[in-house]
Protein backbone atom coordinates (compact mmCIF):
# COMPACT_ATOMS: atom_id res chain seq x y z
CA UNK A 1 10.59 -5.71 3.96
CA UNK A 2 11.28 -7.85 0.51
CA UNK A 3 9.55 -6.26 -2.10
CA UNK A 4 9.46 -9.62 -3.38
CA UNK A 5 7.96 -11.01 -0.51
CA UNK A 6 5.28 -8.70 -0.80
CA UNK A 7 4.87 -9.30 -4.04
CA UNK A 8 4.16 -12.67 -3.62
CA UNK A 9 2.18 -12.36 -1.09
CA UNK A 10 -0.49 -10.74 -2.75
CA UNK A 11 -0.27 -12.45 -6.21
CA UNK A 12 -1.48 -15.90 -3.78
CA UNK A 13 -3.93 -13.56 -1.87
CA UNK A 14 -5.62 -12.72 -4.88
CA UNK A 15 -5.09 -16.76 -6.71
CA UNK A 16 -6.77 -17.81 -3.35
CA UNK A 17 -9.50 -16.10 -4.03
CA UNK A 18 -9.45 -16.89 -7.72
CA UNK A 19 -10.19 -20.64 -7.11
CA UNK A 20 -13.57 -21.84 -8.97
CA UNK A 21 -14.15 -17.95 -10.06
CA UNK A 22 -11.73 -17.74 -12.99
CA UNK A 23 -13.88 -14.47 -14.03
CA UNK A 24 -12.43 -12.64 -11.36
CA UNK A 25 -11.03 -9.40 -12.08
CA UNK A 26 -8.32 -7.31 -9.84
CA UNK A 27 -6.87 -4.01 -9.87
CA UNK A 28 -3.65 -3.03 -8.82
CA UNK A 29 -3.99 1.04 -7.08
CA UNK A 30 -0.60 1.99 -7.69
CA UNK A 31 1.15 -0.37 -9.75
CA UNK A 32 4.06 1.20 -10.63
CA UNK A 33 5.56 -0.32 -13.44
CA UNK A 34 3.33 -3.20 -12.80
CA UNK A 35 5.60 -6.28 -11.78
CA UNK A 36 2.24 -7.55 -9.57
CA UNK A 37 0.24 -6.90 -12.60
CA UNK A 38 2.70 -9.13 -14.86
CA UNK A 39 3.02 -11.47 -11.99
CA UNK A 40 -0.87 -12.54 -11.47
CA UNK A 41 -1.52 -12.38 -15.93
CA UNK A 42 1.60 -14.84 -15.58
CA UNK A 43 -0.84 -16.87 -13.60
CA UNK A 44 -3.84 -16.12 -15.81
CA UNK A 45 -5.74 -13.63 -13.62
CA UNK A 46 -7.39 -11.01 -15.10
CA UNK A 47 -5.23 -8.58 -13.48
CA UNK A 48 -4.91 -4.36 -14.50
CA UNK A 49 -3.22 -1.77 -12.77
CA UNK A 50 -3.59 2.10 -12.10
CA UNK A 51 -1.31 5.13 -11.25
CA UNK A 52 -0.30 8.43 -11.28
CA UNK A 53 2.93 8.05 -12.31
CA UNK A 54 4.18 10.54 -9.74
CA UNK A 55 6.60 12.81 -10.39
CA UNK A 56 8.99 11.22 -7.02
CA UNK A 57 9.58 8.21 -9.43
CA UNK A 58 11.47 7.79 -12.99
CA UNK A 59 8.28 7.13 -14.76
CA UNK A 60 9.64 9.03 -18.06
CA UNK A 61 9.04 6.25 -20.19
CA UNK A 62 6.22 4.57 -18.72
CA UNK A 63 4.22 5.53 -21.74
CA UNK A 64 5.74 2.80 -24.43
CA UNK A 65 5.12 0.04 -22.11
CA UNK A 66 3.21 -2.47 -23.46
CA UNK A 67 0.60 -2.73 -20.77
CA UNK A 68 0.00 0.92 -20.75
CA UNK A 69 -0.17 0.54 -24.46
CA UNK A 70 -2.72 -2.32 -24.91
CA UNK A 71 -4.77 -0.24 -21.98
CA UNK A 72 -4.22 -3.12 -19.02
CA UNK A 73 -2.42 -0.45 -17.41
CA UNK A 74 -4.09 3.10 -17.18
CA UNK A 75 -3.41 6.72 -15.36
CA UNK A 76 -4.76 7.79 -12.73
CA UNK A 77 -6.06 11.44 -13.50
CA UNK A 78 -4.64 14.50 -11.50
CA UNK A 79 -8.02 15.03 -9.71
CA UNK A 80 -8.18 11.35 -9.10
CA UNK A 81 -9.97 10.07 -11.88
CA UNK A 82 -9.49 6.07 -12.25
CA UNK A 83 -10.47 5.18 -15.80
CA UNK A 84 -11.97 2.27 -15.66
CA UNK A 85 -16.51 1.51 -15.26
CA UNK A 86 -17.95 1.00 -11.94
CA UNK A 87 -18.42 -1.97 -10.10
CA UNK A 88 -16.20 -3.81 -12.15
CA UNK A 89 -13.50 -5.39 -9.92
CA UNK A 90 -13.98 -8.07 -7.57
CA UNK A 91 -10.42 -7.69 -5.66
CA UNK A 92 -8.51 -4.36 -5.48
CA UNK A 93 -5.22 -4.18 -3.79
CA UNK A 94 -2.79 -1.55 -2.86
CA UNK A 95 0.72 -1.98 -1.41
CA UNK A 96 3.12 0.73 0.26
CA UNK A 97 0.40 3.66 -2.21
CA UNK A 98 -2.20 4.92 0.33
CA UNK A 99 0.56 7.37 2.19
CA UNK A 100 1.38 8.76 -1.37
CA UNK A 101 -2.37 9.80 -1.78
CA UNK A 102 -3.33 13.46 -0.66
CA UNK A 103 -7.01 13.71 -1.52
CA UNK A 104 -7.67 9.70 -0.09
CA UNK A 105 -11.64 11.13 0.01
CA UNK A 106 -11.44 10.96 -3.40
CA UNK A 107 -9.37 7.97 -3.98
CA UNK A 108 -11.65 5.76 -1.32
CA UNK A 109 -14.85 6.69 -2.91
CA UNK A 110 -13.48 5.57 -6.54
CA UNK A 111 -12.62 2.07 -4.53
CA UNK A 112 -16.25 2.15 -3.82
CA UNK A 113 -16.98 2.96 -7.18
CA UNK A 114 -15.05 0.14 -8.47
CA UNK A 115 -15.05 -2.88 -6.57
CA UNK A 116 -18.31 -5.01 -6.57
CA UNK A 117 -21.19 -5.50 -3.95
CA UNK A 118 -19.15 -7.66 -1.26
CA UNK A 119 -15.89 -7.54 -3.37
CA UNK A 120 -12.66 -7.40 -1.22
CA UNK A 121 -9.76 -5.09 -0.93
CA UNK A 122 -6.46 -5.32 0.30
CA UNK A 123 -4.05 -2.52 1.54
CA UNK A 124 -0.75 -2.36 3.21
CA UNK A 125 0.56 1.11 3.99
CA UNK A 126 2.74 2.56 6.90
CA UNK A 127 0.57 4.79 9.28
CA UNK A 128 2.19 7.89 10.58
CA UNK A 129 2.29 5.52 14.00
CA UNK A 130 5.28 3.26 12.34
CA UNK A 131 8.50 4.03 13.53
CA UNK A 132 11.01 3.70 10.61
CA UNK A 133 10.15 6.15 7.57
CA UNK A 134 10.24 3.40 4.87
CA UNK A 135 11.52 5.52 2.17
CA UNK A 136 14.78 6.78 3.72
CA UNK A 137 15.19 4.14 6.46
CA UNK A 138 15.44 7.66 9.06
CA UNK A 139 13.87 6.58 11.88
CA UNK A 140 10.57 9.05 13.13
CA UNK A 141 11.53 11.44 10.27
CA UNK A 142 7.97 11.61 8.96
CA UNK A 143 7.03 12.92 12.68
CA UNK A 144 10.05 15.31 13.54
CA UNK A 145 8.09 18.96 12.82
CA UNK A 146 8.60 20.23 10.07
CA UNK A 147 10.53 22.97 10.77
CA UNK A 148 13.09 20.16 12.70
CA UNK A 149 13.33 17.93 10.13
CA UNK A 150 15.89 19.04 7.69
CA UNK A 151 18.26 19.17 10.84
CA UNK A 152 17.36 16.14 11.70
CA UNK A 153 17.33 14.11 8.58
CA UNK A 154 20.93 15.90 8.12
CA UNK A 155 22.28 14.77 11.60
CA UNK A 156 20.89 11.41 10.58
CA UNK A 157 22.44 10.78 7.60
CA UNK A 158 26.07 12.30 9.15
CA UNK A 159 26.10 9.33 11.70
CA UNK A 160 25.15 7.04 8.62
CA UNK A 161 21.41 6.56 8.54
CA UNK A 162 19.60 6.83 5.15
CA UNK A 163 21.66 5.22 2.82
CA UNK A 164 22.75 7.27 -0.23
CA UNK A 165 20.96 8.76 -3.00
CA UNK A 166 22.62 9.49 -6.37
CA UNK A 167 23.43 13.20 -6.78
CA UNK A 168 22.78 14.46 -2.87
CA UNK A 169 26.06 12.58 -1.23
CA UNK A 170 26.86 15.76 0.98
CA UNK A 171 24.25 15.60 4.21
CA UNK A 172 22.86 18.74 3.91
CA UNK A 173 21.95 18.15 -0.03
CA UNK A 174 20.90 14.39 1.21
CA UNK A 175 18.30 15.96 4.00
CA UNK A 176 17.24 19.01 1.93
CA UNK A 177 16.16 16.19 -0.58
CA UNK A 178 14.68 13.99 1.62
CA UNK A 179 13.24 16.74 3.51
CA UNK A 180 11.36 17.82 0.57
CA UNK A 181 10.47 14.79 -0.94
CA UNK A 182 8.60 13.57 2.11
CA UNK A 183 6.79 16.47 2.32
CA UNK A 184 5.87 16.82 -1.85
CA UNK A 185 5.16 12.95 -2.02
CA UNK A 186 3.54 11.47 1.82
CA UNK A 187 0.67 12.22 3.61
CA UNK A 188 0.93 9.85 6.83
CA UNK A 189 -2.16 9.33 8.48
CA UNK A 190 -3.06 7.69 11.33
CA UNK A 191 -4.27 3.95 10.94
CA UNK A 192 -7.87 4.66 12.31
CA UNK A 193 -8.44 7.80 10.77
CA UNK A 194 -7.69 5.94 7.56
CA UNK A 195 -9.88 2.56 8.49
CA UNK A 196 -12.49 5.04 9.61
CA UNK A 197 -13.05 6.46 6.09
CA UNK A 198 -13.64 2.67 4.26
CA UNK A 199 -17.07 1.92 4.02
CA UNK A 200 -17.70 -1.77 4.68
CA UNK A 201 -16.34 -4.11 7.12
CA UNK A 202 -12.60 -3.83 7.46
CA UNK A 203 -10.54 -6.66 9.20
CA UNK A 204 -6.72 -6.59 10.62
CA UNK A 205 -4.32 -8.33 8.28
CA UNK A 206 -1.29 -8.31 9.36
CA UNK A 207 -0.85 -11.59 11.24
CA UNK A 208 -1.51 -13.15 8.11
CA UNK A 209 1.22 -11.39 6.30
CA UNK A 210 3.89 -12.09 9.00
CA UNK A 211 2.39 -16.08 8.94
CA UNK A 212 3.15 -15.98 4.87
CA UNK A 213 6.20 -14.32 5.63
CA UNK A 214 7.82 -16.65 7.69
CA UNK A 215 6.11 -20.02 6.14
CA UNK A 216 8.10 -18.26 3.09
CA UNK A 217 11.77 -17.56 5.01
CA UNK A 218 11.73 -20.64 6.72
CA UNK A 219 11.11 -19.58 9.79
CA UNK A 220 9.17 -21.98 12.16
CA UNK A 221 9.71 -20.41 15.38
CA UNK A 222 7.87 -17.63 14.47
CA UNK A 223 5.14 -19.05 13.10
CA UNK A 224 4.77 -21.22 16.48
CA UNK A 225 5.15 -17.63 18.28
CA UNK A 226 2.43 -16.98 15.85
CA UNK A 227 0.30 -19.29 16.58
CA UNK A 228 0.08 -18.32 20.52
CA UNK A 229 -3.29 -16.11 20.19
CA UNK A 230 -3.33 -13.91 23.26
CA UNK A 231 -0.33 -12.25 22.11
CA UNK A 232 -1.74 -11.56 18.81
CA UNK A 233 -2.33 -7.91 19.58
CA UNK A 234 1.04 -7.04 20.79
CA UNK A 235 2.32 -8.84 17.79
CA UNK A 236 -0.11 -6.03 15.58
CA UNK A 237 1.12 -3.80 17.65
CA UNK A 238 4.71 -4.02 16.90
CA UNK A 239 4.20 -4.88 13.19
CA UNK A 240 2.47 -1.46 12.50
CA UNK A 241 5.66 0.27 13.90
CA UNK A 242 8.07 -1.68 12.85
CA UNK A 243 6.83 -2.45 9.36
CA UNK A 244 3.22 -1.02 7.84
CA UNK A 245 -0.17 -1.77 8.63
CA UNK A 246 -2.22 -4.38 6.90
CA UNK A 247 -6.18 -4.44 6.12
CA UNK A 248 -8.77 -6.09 4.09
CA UNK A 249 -12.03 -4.52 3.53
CA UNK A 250 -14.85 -6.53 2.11
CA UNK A 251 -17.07 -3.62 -0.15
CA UNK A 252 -20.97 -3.72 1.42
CA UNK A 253 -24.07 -4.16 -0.58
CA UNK A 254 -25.00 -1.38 -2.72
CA UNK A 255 -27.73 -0.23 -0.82
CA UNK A 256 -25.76 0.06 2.28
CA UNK A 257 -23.30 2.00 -0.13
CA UNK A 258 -26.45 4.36 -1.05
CA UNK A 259 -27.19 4.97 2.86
CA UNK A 260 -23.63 5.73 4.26
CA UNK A 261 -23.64 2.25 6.39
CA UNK A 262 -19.91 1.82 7.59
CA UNK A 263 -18.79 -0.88 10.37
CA UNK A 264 -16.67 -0.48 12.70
CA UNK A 265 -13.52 -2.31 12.55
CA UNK A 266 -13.15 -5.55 15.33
């Protein structure tokens, strides 16, 4: 997947939903470096961003950047801590950050913290049902055991899978890497163990990424494919393997939030 793509695609998610409310304020759960952030002030949203600045990343200088410096841009604590007050977001989004979170109790119930009474959210992450490990292009490597894995990623990469990575060009240094590196920095759930933990009304998003995607790419046969609603399923189906899952959860009404009301997904 273009990181571009997706990039785009939720800088108009969240200018959609921007139309007539120009008060509307959005957090970015693992921003990174912040090119989404940049990319919806560009378009005069009141856009910040959070993260942890993990240690699988070059973050080293992340700390003169001027969004981090004028506070638009703010760490995430190492017990999970997001610095900003309560209910003060009406849109938060995450893309490709929920499988890098290992205490997501903690994480989902600052969302709930955050986000207003019947704000939005909108997450794309790959489940541990997705087929291609996104970060090393290895195919089922987050689901070999563990024991297995180094083995496999090395076999892998020896028939030319992976890709390279500066400084680990010899297979075995590649898969030790990679070996470890999955298992320091993902936590792969499964999709309805993860959708199960949101409180509030979750709804499946991903034909409406693949519709962007192809209005985007010029590609009108798929959105006519698209359009044929009995096979929307399958088509979820496949895109959770072969890509990442997609949801939006609208936040409940702080009283549900005070008596532990969830609804099921459709």
């Amino acid at each position: 997947m273009s990181n571009d793509v997706n990039r785009e695609y939720f800088v108009d998610y969240v200018c959609s939903r921007t139309r007539g409310r120009p008060s509307l304020r959005v957090l970015d759960y693992g921003c990174g470096r912040g090119a989404t952030v940049r990319a919806l002030r560009a378009r005069a949203v009141d856009a910040y961003g959070a993260d942890v600045f993990f240690a699988g990343m070059d973050y080293e200088d992340i700390g003169s950047d001027e969004l981090v410096v004028q506070g638009i841009i703010r760490r995430i604590s190492p017990r999970g801590d997001v610095p900003f007050p309560d209910q003060w977001f009406d849109v938060l989004i995450s893309d490709q950050v929920l499988e890098h979170v290992k205490d997501l109790d903690k994480a989902i119930s600052e969302f709930g913290r955050l986000i207003k009474s019947g704000g939005v959210m909108l997450h794309h992450f790959p489940s541990l049902e997705v087929w291609r490990e996104p970060h090393y292009n290895v195919w089922f490597s987050h689901r070999v055991h563990p024991r297995m894995r180094r083995p496999y990623l090395r076999i892998s990469h020896e028939i030319g899978l992976g890709g390279n990575e500066p400084g680990f060009d010899e297979p075995a240094a590649w898969a030790a890497h990679v070996d470890s590196w999955l298992r320091d920095f993902c936590q792969y759930r499964r999709r309805s163990q993860l959708i199960s933990m949101f409180a509030g009304t979750s709804r499946d998003a991903e034909i409406d990424y693949c519709r962007y995607r192809a209005h985007r790419t010029g590609h009108p046969i798929v959105l006519r494919l698209l359009a044929f609603r009995p096979l929307g399923p399958v088509y979820r189906w496949l895109f959770r393997r072969l890509a990442f899952s997609a949801i939006e959860v609208t936040a409940p009404a702080l009283q549900d939030r005070a008596s532990g009301v969830v609804q099921a997904p459709d």
